[in-house]
C-alpha atoms as a PDB file:
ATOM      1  CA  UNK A   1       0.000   0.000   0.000  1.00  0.00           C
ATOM      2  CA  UNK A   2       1.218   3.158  -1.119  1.00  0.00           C
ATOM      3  CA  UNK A   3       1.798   6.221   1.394  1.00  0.00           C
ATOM      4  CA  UNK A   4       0.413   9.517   1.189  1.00  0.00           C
ATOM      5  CA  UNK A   5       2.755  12.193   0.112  1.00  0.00           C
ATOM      6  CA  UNK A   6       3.703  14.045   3.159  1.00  0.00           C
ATOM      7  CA  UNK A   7       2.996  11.252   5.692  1.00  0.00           C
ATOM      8  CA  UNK A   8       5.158   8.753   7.364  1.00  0.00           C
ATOM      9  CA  UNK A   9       4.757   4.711   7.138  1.00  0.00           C
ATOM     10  CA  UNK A  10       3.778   4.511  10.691  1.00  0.00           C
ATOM     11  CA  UNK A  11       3.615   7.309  13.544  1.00  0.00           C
ATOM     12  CA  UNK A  12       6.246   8.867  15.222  1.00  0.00           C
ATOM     13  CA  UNK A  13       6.965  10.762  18.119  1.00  0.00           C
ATOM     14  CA  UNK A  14       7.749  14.248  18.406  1.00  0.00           C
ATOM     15  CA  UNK A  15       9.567  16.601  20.625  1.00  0.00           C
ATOM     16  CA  UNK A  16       9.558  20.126  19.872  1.00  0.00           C
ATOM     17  CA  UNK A  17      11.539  23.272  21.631  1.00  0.00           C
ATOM     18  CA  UNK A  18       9.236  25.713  21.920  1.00  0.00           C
ATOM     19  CA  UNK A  19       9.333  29.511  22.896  1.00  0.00           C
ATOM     20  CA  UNK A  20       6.543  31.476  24.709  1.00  0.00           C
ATOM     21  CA  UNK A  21       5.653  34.578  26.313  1.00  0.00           C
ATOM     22  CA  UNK A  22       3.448  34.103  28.849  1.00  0.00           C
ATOM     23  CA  UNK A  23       1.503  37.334  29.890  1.00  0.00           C
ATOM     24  CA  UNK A  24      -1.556  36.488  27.420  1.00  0.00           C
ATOM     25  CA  UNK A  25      -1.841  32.849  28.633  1.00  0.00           C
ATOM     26  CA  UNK A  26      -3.574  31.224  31.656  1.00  0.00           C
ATOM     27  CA  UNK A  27      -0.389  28.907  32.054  1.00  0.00           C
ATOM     28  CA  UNK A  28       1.291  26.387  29.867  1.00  0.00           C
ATOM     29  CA  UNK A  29      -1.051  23.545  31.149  1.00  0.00           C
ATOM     30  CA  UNK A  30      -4.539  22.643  29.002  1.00  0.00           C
ATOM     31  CA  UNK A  31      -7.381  23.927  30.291  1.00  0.00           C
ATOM     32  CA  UNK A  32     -10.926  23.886  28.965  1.00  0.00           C
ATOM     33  CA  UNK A  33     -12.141  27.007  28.297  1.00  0.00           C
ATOM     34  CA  UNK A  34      -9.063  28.819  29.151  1.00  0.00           C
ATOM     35  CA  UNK A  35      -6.518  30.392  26.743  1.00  0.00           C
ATOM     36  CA  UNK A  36      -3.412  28.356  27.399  1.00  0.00           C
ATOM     37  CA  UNK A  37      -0.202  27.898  25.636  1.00  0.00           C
ATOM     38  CA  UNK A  38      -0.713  24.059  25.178  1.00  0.00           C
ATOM     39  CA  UNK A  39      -4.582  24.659  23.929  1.00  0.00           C
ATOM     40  CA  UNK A  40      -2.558  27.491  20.904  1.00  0.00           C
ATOM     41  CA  UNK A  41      -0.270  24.755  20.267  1.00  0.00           C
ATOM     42  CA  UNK A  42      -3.061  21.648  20.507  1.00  0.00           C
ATOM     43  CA  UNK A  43      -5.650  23.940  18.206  1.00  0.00           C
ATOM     44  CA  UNK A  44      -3.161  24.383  15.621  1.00  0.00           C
ATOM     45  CA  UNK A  45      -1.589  20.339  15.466  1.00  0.00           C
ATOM     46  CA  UNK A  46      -5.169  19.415  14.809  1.00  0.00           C
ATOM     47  CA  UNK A  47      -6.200  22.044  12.233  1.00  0.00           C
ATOM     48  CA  UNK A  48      -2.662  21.200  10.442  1.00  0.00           C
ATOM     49  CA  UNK A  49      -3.581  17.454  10.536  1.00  0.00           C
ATOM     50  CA  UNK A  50      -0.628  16.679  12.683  1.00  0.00           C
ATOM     51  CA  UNK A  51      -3.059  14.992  15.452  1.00  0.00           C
ATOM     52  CA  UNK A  52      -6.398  14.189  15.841  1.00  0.00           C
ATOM     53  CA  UNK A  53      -6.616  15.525  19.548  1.00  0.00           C
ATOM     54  CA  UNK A  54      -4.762  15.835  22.543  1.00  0.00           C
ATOM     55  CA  UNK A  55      -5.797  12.619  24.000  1.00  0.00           C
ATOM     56  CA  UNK A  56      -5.281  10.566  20.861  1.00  0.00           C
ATOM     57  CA  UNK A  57      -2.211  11.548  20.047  1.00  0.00           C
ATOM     58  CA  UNK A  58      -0.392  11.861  23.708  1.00  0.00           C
ATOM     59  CA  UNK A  59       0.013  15.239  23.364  1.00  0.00           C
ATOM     60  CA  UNK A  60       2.356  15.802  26.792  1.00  0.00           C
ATOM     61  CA  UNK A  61       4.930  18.628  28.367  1.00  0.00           C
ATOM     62  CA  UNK A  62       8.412  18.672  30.096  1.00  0.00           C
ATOM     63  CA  UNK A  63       7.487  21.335  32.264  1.00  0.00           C
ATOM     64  CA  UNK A  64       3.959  23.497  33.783  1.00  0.00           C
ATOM     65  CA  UNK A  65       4.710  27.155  33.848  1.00  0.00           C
ATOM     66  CA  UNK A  66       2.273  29.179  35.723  1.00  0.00           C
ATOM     67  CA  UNK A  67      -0.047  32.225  34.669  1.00  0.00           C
ATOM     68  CA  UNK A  68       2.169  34.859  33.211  1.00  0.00           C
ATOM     69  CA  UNK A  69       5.784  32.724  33.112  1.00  0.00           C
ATOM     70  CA  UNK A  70       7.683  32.910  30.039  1.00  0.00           C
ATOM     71  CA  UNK A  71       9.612  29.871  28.626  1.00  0.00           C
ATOM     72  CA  UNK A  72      12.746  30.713  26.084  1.00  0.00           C
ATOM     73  CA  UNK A  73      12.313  26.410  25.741  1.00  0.00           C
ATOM     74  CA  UNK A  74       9.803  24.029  27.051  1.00  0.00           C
ATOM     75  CA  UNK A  75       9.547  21.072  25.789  1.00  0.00           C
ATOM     76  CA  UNK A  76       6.029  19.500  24.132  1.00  0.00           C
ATOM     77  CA  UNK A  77       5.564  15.914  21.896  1.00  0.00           C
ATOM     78  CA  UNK A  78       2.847  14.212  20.695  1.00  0.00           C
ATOM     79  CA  UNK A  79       3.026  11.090  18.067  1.00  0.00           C
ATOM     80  CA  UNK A  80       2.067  11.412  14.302  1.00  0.00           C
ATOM     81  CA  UNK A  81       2.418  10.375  11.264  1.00  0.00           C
ATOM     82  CA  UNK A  82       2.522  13.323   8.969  1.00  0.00           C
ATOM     83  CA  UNK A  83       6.336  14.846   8.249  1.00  0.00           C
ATOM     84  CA  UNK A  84       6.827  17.646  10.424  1.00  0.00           C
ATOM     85  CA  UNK A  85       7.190  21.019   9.065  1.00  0.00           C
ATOM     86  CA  UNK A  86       7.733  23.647  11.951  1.00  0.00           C
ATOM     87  CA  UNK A  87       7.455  26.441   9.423  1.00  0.00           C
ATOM     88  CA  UNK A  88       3.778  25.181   8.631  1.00  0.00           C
ATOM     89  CA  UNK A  89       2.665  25.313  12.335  1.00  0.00           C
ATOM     90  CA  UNK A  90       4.780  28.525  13.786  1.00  0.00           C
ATOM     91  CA  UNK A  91       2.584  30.516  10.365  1.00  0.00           C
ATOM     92  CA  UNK A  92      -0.616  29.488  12.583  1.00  0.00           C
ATOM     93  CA  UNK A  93       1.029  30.011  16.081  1.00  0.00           C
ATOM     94  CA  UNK A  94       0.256  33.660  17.652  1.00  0.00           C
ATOM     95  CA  UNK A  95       3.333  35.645  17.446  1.00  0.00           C
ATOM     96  CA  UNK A  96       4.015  34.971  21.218  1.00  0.00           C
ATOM     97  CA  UNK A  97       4.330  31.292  20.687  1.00  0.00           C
ATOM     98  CA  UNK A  98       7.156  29.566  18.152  1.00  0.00           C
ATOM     99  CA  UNK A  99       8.825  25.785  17.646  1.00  0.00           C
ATOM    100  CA  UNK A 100      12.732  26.563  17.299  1.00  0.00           C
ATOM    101  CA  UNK A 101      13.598  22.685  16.908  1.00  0.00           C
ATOM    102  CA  UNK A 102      12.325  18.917  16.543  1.00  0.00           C
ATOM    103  CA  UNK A 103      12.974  15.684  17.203  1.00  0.00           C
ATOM    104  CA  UNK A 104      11.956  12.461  16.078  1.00  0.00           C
ATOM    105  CA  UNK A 105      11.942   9.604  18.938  1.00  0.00           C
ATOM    106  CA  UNK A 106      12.393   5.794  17.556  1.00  0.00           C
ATOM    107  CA  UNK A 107      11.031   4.817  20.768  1.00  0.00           C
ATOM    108  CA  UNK A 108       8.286   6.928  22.665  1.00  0.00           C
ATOM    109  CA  UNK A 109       9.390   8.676  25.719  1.00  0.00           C
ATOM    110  CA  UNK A 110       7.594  11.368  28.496  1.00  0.00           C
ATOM    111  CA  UNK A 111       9.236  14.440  27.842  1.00  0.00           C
ATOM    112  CA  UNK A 112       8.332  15.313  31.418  1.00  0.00           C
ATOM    113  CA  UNK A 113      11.241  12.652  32.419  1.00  0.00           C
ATOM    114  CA  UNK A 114      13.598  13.476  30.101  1.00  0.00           C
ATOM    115  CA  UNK A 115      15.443  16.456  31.826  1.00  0.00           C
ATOM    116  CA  UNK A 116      18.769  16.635  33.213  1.00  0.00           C
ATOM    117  CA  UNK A 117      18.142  19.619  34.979  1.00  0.00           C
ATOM    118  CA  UNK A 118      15.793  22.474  34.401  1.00  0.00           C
ATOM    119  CA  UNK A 119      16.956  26.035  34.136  1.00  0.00           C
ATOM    120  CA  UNK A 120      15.030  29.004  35.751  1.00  0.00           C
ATOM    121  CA  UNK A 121      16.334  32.913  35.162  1.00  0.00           C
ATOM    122  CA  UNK A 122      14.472  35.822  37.169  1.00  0.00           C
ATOM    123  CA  UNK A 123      14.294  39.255  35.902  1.00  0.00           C
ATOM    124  CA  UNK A 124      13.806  42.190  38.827  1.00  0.00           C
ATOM    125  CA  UNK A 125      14.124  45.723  37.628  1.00  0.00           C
ATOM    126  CA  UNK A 126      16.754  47.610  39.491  1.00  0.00           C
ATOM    127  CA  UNK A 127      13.999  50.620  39.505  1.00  0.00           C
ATOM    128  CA  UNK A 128      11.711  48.835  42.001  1.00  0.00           C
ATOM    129  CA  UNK A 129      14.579  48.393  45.190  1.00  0.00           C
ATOM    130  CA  UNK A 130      14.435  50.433  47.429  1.00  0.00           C
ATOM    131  CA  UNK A 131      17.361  53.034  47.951  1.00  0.00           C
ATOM    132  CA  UNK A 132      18.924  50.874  51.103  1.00  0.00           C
ATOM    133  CA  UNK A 133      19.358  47.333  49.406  1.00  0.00           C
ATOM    134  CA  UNK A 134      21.903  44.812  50.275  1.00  0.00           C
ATOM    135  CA  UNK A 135      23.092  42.715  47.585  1.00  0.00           C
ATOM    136  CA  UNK A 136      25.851  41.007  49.424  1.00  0.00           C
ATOM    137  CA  UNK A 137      23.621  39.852  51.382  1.00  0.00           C
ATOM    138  CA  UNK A 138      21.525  38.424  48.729  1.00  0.00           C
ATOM    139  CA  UNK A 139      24.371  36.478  47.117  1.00  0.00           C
ATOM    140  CA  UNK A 140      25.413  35.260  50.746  1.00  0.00           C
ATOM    141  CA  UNK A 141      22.044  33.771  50.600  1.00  0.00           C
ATOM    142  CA  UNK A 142      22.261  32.185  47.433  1.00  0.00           C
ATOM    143  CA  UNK A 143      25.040  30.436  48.144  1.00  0.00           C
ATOM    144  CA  UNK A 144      23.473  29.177  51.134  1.00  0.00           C
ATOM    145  CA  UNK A 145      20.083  27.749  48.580  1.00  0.00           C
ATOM    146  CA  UNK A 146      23.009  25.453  46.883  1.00  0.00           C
ATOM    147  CA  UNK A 147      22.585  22.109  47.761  1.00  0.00           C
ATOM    148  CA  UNK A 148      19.517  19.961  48.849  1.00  0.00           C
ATOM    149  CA  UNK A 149      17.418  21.285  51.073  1.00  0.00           C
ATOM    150  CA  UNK A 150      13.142  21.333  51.999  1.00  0.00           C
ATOM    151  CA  UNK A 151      11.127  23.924  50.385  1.00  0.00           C
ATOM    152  CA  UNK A 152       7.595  22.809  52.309  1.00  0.00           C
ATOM    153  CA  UNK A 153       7.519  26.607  52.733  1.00  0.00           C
ATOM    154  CA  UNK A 154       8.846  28.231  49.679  1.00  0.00           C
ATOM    155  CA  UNK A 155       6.154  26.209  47.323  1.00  0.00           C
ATOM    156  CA  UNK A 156       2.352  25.817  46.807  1.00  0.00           C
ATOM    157  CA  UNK A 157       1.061  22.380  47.545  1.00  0.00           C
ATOM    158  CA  UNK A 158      -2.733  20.906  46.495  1.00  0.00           C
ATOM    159  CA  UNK A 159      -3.485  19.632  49.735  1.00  0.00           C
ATOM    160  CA  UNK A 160      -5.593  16.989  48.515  1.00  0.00           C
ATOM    161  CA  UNK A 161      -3.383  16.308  45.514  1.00  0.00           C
ATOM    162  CA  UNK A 162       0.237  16.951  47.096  1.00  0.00           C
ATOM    163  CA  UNK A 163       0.131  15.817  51.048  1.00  0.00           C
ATOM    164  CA  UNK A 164       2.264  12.867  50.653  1.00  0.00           C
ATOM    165  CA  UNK A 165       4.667  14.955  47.729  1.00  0.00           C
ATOM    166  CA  UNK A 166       8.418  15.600  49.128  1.00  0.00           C
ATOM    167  CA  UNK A 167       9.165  18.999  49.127  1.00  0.00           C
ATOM    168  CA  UNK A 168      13.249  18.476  49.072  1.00  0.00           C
ATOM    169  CA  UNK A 169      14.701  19.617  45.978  1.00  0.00           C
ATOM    170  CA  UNK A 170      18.342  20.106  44.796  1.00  0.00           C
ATOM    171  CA  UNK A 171      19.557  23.643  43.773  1.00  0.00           C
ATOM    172  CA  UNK A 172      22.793  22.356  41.368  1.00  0.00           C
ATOM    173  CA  UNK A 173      23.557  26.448  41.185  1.00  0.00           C
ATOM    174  CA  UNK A 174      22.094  29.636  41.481  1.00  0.00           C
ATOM    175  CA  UNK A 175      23.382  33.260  41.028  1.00  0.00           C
ATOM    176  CA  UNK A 176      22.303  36.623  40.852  1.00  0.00           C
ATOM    177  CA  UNK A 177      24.465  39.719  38.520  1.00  0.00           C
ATOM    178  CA  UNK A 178      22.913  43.026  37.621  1.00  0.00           C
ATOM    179  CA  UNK A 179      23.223  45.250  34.656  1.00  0.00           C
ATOM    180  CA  UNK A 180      22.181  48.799  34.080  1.00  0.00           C
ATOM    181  CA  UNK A 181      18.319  47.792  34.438  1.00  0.00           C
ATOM    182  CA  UNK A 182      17.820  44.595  36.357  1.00  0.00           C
ATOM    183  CA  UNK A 183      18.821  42.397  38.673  1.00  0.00           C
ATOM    184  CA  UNK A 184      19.088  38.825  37.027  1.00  0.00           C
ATOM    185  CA  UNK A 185      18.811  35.511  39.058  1.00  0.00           C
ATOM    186  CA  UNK A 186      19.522  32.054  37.943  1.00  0.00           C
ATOM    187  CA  UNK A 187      18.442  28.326  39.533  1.00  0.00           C
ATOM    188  CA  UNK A 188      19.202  25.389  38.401  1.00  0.00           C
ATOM    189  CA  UNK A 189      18.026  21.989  39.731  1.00  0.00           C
ATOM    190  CA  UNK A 190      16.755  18.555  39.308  1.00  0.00           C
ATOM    191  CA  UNK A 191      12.946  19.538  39.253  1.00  0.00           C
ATOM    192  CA  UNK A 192      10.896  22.518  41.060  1.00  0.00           C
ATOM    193  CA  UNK A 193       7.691  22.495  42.696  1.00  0.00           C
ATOM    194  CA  UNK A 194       4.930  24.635  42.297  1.00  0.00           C
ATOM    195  CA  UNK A 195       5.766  28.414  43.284  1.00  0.00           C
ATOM    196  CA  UNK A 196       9.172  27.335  44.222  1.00  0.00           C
ATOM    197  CA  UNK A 197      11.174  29.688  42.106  1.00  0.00           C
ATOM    198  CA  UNK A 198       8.924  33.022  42.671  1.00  0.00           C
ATOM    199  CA  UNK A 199       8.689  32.279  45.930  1.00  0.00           C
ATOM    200  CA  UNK A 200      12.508  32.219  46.639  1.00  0.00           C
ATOM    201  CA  UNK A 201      13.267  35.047  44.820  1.00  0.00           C
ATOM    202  CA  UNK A 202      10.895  36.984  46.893  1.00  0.00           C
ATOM    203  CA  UNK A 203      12.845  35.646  49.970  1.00  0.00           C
ATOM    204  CA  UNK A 204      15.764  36.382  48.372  1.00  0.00           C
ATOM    205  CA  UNK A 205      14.736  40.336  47.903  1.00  0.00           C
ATOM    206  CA  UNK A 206      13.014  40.773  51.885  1.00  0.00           C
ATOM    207  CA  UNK A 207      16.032  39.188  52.757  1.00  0.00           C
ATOM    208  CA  UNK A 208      18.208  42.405  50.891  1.00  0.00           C
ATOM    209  CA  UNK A 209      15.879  44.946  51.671  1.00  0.00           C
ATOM    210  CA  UNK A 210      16.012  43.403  55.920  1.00  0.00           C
ATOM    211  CA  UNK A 211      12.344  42.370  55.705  1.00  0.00           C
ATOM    212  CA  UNK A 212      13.564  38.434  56.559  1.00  0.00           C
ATOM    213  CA  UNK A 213      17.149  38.149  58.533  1.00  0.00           C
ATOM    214  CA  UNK A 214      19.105  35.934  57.010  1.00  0.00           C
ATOM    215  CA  UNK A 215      20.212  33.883  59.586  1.00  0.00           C
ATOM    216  CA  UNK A 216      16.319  32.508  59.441  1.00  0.00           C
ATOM    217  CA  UNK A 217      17.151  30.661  56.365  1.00  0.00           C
ATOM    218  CA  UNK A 218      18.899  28.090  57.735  1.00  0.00           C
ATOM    219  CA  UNK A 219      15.924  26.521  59.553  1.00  0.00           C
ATOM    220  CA  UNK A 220      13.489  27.802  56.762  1.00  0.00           C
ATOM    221  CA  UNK A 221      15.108  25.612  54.425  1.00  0.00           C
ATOM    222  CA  UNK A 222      14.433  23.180  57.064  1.00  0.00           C
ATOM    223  CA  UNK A 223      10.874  23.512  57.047  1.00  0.00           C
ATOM    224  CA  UNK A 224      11.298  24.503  60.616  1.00  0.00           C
ATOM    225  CA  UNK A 225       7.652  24.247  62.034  1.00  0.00           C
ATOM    226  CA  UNK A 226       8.321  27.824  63.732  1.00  0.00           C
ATOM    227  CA  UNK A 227       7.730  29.232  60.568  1.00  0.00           C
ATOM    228  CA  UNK A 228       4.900  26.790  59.187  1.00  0.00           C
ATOM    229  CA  UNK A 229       2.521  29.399  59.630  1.00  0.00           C
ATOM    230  CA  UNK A 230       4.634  32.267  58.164  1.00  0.00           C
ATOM    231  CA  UNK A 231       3.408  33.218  54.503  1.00  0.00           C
ATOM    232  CA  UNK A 232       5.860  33.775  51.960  1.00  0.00           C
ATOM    233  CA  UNK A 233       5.070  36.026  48.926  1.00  0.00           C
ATOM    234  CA  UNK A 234       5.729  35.433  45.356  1.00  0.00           C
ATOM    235  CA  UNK A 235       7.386  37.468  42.699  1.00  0.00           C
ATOM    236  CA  UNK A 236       5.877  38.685  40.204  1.00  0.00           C
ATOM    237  CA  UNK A 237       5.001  36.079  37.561  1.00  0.00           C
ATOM    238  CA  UNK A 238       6.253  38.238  34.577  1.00  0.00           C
ATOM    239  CA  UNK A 239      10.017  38.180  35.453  1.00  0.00           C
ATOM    240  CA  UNK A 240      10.385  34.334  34.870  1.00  0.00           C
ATOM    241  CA  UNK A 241      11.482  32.400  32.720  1.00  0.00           C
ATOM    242  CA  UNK A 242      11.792  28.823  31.772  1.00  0.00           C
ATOM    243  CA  UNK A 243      15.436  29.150  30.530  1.00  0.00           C
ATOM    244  CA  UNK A 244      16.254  25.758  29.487  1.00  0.00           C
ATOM    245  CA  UNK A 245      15.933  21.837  29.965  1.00  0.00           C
ATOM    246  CA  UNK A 246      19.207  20.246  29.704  1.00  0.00           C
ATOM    247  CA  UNK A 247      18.714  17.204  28.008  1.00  0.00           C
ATOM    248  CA  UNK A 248      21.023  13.562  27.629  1.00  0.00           C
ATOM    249  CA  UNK A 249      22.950  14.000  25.051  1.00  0.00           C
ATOM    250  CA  UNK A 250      21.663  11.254  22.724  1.00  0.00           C
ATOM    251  CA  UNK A 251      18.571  13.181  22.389  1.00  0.00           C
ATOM    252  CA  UNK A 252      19.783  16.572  22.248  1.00  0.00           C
ATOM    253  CA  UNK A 253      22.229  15.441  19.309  1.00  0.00           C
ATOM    254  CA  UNK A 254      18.632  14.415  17.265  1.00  0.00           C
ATOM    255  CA  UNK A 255      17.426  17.942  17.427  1.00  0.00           C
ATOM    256  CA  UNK A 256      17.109  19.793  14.144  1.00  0.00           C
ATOM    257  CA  UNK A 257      16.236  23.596  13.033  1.00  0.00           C
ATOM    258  CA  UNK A 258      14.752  24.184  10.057  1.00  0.00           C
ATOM    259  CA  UNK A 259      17.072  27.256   8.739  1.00  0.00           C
ATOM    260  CA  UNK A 260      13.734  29.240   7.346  1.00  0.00           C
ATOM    261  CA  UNK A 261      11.971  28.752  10.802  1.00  0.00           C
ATOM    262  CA  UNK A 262      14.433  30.117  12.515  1.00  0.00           C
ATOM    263  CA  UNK A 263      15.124  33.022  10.601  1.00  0.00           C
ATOM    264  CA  UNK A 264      10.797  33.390  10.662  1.00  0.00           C
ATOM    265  CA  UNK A 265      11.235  33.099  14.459  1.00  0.00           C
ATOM    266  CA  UNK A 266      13.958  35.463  14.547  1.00  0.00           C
ATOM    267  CA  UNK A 267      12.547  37.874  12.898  1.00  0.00           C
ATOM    268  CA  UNK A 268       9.065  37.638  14.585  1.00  0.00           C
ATOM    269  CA  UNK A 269      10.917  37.861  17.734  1.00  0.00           C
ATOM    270  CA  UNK A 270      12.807  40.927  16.947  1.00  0.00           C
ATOM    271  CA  UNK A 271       9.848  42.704  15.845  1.00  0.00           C
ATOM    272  CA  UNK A 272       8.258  42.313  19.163  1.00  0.00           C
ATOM    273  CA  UNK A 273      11.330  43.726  20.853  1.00  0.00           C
ATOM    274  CA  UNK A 274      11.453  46.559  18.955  1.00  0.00           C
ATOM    275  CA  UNK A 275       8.241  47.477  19.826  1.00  0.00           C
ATOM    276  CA  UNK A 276       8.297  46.459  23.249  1.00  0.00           C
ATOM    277  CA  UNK A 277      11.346  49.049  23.970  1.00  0.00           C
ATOM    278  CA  UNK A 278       9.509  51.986  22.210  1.00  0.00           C
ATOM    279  CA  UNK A 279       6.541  51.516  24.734  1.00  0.00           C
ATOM    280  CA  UNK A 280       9.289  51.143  27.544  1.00  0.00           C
ATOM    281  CA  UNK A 281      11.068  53.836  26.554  1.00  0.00           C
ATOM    282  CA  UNK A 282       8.381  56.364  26.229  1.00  0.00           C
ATOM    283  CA  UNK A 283       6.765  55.302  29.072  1.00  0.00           C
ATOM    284  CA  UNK A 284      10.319  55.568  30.856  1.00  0.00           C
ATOM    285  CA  UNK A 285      10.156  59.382  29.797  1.00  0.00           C
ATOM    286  CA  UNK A 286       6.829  59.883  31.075  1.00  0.00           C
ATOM    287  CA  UNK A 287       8.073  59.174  34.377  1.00  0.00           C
ATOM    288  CA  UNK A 288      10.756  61.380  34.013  1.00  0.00           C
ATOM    289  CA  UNK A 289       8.388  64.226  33.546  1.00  0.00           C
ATOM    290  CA  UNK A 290       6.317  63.517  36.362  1.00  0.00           C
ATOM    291  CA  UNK A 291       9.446  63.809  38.641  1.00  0.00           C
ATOM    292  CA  UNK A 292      10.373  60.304  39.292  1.00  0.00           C
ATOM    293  CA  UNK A 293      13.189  58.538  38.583  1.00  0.00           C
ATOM    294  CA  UNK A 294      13.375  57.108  34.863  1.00  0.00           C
ATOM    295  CA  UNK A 295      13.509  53.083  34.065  1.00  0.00           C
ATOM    296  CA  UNK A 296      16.682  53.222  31.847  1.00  0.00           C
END
């Protein structure tokens, strides 16, 4: 029996790298009747022919980002067996959303298991410390969040869902540098839980601005129960990002770009930059003319 142009002899899986900004989205998780990143991506695989629906073809994810989170490269597959064309798709993706690379799997796998270690990078503008901020003290703490350690309190559990979940987790590194507009942190572990990231940078910033002492992290790391009823804030959702899954290298080396998908991706991308710093910039000069201190 003949096959179709364009189709395979039997289906395959997929694993795509895709790039997201977050701020329009409910999350990267599927939700009915909620605009996700994984319902764009789902909505478009099935109008393209590349699945029949989620369930069918095992759509799955590497990683859940939260309400707002960015990803520079999460990791999606489903099985199919039409030839991939990431060109095709990204043309029907909203400009926020874009597949940078593929690969095919001989042998299916959970993406969500694949992961060396996941990479996490927090973006604070510099404009929003306060004029008495201690930064050494902030990287004192950091190196303190190396290692393995509980995070009962520096994560949102489901009750229900989560009571028997361990909250230790493994910080491999972490580190924090600044530039003329923000200060830029960086995590990477084995996993994270829920919150775990936003949550620790907001430690991280009462901590410099002498809202938390320091020597309390010790025992918070701990879970000591004289802080169990203590509630920790979150950062902002907006200044995090989903950096990068590092991946065994037999299946990063099976990853391909499609030079014309790139370059569309590229230049979508820098398109929205541009426009993003004219609207930061003016509104930067607004300020400026009200009195206050300017962004950059």
């Amino acid at each position: 029996m003949a096959v179709q142009r364009g189709m395979l002899e039997k289906s395959v899986q997929y694993l795509i790298k895709t790039f997201y900004l977050g701020g329009r989205y409910a999350g990267s998780q599927y939700q009915v009747d909620e605009h996700t990143i994984e319902g764009k991506i789902i909505d478009v695989l099935v109008k393209s022919k590349y699945i029949e629906s989620r369930e069918t073809n095992h759509f799955k994810r590497a990683s859940r980002t939260d309400a707002g989170v960015h990803a520079r490269s999460n990791l999606f597959s489903f099985e199919s067996s039409k030839v991939i064309h990431p060109i095709e798709i990204n043309a029907q993706l909203p400009e926020d959303i874009g597949i940078w690379s593929y690969a095919i799997l001989s042998e299916p796998k959970n993406p969500r298991y694949l992961p060396i270690s996941r990479e996490y990078r927090y973006y604070y503008p510099i404009y929003f410390l306060p004029k008495v901020f201690n930064e050494d003290l902030v990287r004192e703490a950091l190196e303190m969040l190396k290692g393995t350690h509980d995070f009962k309190y520096l994560c949102k559990l489901e009750k229900d869902k989560d009571k028997d979940k361990t909250t230790v987790r493994t910080f491999y590194d972490c580190e924090c540098v600044r530039d003329e507009v923000f200060l830029k942190f960086r995590f990477e572990g084995d996993s994270f839980l829920w919150n775990q990231i936003r949550k620790t940078v907001q430690l991280l910033l009462d901590i410099g601005n002498s809202l938390v002492p320091i020597s309390d992290l010790p025992d918070i790391l701990k879970a000591d129960p004289r802080f169990e009823k203590q509630i920790f804030g979150n950062a902002d959702p907006n200044g995090l990002i989903l950096w990068d899954l590092k991946l065994p290298p037999e299946i990063e080396s099976q990853f391909k770009t499609e030079s014309k998908s790139l370059e569309k991706f590229a230049e979508r991308l820098s398109v929205q930059t541009f426009d993003r710093l004219i609207q930061a910039k003016f509104q930067s000069e607004i300020l400026e003319s009200l009195g206050k201190e300017k962004l950059f």
